[in-house]
Protein backbone atom coordinates (compact mmCIF):
# COMPACT_ATOMS: atom_id res chain seq x y z
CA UNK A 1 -9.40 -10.15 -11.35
CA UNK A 2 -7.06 -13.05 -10.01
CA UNK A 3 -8.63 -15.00 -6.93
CA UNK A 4 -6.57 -13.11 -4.53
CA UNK A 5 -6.96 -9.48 -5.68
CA UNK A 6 -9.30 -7.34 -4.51
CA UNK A 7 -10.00 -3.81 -5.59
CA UNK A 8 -8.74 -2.67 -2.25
CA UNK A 9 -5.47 -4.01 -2.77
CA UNK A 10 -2.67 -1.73 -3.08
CA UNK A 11 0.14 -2.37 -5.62
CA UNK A 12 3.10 -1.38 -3.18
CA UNK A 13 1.79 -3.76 -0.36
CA UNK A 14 1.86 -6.57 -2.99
CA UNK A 15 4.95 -5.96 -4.33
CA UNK A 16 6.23 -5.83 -0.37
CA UNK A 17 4.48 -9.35 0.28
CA UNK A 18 5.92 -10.93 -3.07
CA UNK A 19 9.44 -9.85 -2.03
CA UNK A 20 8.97 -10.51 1.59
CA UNK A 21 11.79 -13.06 2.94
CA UNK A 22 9.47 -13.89 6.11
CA UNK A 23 8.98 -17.93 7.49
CA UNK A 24 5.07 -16.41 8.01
CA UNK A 25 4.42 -15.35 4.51
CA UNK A 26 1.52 -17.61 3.27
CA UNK A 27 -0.10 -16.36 6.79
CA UNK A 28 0.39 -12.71 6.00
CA UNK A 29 -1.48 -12.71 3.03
CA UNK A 30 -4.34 -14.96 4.68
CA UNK A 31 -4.28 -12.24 7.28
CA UNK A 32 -4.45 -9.58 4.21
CA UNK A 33 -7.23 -11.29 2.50
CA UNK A 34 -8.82 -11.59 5.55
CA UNK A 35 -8.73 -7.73 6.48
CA UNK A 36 -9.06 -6.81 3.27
CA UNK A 37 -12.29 -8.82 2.45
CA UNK A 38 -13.38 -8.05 6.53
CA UNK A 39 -14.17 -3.62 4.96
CA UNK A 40 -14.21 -3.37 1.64
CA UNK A 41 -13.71 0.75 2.55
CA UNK A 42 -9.98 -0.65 3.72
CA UNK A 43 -7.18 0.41 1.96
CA UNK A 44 -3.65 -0.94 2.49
CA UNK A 45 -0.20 0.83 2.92
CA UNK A 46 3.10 0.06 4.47
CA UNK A 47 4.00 1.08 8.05
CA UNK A 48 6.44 0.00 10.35
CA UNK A 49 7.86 -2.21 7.19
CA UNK A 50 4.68 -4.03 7.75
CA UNK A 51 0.89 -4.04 6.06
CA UNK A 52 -1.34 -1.06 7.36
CA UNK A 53 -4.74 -0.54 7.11
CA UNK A 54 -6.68 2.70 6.87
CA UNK A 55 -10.08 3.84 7.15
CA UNK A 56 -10.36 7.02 4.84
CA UNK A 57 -6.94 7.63 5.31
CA UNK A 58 -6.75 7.02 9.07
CA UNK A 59 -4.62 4.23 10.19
CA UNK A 60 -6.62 1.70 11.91
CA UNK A 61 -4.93 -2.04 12.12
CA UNK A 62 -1.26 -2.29 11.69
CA UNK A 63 0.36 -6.09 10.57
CA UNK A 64 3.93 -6.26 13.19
CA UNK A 65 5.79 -8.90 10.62
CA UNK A 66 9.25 -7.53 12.09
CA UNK A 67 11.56 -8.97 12.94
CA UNK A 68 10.62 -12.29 11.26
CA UNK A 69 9.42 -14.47 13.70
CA UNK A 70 7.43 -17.41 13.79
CA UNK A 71 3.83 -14.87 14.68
CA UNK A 72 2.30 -12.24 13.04
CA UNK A 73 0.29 -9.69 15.00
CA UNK A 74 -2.28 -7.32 14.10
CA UNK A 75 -2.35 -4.26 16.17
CA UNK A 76 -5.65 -2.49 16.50
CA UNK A 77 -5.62 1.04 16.99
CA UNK A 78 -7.07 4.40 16.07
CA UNK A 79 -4.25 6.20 14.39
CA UNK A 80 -0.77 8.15 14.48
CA UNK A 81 -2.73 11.03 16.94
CA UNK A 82 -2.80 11.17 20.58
CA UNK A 83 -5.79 10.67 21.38
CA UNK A 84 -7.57 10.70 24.88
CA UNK A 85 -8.55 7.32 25.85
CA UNK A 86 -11.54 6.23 26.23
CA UNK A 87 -13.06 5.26 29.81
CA UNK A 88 -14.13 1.57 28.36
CA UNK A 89 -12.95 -0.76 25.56
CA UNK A 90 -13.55 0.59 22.04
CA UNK A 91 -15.56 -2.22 21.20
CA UNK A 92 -17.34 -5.05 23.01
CA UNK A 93 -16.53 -8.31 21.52
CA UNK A 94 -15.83 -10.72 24.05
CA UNK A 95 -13.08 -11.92 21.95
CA UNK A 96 -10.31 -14.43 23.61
CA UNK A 97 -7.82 -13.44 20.39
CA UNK A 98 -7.74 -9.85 21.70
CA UNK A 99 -4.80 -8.71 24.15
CA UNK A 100 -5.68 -5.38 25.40
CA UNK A 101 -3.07 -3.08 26.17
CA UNK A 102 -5.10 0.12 26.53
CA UNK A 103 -8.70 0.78 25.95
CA UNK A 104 -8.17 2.35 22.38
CA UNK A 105 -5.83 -0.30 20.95
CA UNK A 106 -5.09 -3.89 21.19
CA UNK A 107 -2.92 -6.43 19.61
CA UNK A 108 -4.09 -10.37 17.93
CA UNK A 109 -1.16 -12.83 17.73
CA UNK A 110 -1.17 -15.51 15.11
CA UNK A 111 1.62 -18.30 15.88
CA UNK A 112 0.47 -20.67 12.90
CA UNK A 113 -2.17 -20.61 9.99
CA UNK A 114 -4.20 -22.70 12.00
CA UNK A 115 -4.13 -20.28 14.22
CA UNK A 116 -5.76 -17.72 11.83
CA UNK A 117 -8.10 -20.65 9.94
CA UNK A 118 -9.74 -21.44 13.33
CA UNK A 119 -9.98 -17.35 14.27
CA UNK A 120 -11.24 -16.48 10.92
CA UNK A 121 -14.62 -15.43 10.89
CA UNK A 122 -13.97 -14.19 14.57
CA UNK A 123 -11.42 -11.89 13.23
CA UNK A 124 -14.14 -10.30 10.45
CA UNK A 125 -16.17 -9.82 13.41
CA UNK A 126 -13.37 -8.24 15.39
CA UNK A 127 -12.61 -6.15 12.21
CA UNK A 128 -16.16 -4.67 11.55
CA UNK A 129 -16.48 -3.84 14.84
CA UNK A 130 -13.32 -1.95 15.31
CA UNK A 131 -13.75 0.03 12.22
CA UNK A 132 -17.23 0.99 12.81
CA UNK A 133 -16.13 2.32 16.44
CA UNK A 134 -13.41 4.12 14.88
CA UNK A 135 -14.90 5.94 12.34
């Protein structure tokens, strides 16, 4: 296994990356190694011509790549079904990265890869979290 393969990886998402004409790119695989690594249970797709992530087969964070601009977000949400929302935030994480636009879903910006060096290991925390109030 190559350094930055991971047996969650999925072959279309790669091919999407390695074609991708995008001024983030190098960030959106950081941000894909970073999820990826963050639940090993993960498995990628591509959604709204962007990286998705699923929890058995339930989409769960969502990478918004288009257009190309310089930021990538990372859209936290519990799936494709309307869903009643809950009366509090899904998780508690105190988190400063996290813009919350309704109680069940929330978005991270990224303007630069320092952005997502420095947020790193607060964005596997974020990650955990969310998944295991999701499941």
């Amino acid at each position: 296994m190559m350094p930055n393969e991971f047996s969650n990886q999925n072959n279309e998402v790669s091919n999407f990356i390695n074609e991708l004409n995008h001024p983030f790119k190098q960030e959106i695989e950081l941000l894909r190694t970073c999820i990826l690594t963050a639940d090993l249970n993960l498995t990628e797709n591509i959604k709204w011509n962007g990286p998705n992530y699923c929890y058995h087969n339930e989409d769960r964070i969502t990478m918004r790549i288009q257009p190309p601009k310089k930021q990538v977000q990372l859209i936290f949400h519990r799936g494709a079904k309307k869903q009643a929302n809950p009366e509090n935030k899904l998780i508690s994480h105190k988190s400063k990265l996290l813009l919350w636009k309704e109680n069940d879903r929330a978005i991270i910006t990224f303007n630069s890869m320092q952005d997502i060096e420095n947020g790193r290991a607060e964005l596997s925390e974020i990650i955990t979290e969310w998944i295991s109030a999701t499941k």
